[in-house]
C-alpha atoms as a PDB file:
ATOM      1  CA  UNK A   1      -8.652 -10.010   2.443  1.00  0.00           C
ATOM      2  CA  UNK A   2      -9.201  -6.279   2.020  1.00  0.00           C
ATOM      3  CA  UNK A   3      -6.378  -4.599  -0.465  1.00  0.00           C
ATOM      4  CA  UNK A   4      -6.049  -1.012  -0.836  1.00  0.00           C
ATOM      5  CA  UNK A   5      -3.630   0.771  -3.057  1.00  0.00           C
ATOM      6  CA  UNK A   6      -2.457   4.076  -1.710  1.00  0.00           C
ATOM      7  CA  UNK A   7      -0.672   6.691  -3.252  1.00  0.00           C
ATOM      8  CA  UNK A   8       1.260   8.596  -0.990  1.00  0.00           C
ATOM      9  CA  UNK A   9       2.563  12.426  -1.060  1.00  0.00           C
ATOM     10  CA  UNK A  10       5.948  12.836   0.485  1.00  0.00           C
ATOM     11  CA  UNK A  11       8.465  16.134   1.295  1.00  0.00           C
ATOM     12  CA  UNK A  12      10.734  15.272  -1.500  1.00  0.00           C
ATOM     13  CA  UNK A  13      13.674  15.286   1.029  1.00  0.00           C
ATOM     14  CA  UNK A  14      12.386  12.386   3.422  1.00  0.00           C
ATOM     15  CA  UNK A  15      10.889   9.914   0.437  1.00  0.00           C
ATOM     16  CA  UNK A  16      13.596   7.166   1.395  1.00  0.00           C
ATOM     17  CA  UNK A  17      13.006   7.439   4.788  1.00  0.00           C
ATOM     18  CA  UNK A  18       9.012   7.412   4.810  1.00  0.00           C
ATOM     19  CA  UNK A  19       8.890   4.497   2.496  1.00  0.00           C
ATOM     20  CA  UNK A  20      11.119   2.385   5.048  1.00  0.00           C
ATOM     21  CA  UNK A  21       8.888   3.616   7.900  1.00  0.00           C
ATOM     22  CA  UNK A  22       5.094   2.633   5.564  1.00  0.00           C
ATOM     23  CA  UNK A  23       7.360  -0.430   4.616  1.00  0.00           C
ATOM     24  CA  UNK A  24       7.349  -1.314   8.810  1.00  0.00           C
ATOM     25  CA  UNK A  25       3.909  -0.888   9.240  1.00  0.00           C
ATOM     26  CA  UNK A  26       1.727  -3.810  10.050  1.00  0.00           C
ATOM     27  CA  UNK A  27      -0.727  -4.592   7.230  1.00  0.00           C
ATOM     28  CA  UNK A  28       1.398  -3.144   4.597  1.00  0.00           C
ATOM     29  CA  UNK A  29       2.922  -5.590   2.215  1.00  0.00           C
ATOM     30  CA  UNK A  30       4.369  -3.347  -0.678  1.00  0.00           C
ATOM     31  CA  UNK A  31       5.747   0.016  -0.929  1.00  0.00           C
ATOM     32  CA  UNK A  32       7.164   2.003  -4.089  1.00  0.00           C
ATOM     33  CA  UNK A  33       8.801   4.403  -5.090  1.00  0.00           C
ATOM     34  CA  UNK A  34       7.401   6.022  -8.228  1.00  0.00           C
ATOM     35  CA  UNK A  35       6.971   8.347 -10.617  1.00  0.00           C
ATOM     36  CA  UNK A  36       4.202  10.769 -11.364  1.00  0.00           C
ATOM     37  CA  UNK A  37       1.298  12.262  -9.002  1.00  0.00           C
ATOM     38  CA  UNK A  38       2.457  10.578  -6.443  1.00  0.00           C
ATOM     39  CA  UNK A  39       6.097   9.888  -4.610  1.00  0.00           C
ATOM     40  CA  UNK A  40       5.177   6.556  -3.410  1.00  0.00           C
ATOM     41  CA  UNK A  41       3.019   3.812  -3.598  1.00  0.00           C
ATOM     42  CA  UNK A  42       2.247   1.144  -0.664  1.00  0.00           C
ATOM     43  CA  UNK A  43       0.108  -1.753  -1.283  1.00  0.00           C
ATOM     44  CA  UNK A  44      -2.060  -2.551   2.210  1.00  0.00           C
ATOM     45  CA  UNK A  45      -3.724  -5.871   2.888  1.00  0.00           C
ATOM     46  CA  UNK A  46      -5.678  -6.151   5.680  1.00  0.00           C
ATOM     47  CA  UNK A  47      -8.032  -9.021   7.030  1.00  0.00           C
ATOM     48  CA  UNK A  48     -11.199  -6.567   7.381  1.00  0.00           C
ATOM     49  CA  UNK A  49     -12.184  -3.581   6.191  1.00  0.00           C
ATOM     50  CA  UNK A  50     -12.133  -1.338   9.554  1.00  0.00           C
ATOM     51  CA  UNK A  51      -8.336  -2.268   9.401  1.00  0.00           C
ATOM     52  CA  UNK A  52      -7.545  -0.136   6.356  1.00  0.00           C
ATOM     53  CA  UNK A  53      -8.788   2.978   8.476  1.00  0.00           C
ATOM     54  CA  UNK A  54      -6.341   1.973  10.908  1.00  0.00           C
ATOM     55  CA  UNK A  55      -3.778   1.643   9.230  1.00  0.00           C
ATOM     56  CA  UNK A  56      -3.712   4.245   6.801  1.00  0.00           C
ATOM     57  CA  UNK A  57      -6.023   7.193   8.387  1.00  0.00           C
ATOM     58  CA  UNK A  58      -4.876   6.162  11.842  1.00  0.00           C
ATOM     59  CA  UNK A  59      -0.928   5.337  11.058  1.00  0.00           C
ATOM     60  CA  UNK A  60       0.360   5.793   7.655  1.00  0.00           C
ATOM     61  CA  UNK A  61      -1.317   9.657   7.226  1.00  0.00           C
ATOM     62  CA  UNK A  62       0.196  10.713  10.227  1.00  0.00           C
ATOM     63  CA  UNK A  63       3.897   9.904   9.668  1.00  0.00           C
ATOM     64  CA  UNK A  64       6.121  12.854   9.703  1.00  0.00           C
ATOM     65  CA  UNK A  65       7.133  13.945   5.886  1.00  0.00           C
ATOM     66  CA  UNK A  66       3.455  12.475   4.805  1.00  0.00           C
ATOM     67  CA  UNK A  67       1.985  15.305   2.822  1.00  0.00           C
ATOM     68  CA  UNK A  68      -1.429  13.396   1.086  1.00  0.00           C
ATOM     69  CA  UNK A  69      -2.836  10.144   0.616  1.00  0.00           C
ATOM     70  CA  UNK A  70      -4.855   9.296  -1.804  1.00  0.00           C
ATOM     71  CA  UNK A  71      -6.333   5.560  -0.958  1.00  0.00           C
ATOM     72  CA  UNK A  72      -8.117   3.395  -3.843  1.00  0.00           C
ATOM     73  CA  UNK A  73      -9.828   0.369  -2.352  1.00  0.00           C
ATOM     74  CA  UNK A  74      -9.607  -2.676  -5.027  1.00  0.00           C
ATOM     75  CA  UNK A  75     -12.583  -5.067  -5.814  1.00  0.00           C
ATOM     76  CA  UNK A  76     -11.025  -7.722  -7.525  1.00  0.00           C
ATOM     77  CA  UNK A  77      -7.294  -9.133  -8.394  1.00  0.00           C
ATOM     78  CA  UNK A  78      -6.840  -9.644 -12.030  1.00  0.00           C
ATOM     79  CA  UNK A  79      -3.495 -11.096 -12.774  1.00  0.00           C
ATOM     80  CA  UNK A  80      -1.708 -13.472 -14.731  1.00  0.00           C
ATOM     81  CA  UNK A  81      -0.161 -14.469 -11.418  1.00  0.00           C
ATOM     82  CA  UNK A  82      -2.744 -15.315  -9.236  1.00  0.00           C
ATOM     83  CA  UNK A  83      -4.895 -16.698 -11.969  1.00  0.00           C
ATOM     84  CA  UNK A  84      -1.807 -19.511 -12.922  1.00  0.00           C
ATOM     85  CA  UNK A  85      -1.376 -20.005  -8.765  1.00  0.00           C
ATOM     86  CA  UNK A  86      -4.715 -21.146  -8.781  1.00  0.00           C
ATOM     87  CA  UNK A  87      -4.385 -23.763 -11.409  1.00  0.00           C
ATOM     88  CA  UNK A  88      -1.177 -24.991 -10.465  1.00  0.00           C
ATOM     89  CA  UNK A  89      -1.652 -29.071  -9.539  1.00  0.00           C
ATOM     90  CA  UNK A  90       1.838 -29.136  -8.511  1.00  0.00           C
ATOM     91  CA  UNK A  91       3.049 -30.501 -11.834  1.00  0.00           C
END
């Protein structure tokens, strides 16, 4: 699994509806609204890595009131989460 976190530049008066449109996109499992650089943030997992061009060069980019992406591919999950999933015996 392939997870990219992109930050996404939005015309302030179409945020809502842009982040319900990324939300609808296949291979995006996340999106949020947020504070700072950025208006909103979508989380995208994808199978392979020629997907996330697909999906966020070939889709997500091109949605009307989509000013800038800015797309940070992750390496490895750290979290508490995942880590405790992965232990859990069903106890």
């Amino acid at each position: 699994m392939v997870t990219a976190i992109v930050m996404v530049s939005v015309e302030t008066d179409k945020i809502p509806e842009v982040a319900q449109q990324i939300a609808e996109l296949d291979g995006v499992s996340e999106v949020y609204s947020v504070a700072g650089d950025a208006d909103l943030i979508a989380i995208v997992r994808v199978r392979e890595f020629d997907q996330i061009a697909e999906t966020i060069a070939g889709r997500l980019s091109k949605l009307p009131g989509v000013v800038d992406t800015d797309t940070h591919i992750a390496f490895r999950a750290y979290s508490r989460h995942d880590l405790d999933a992965a232990f859990d015996i069903g106890s």
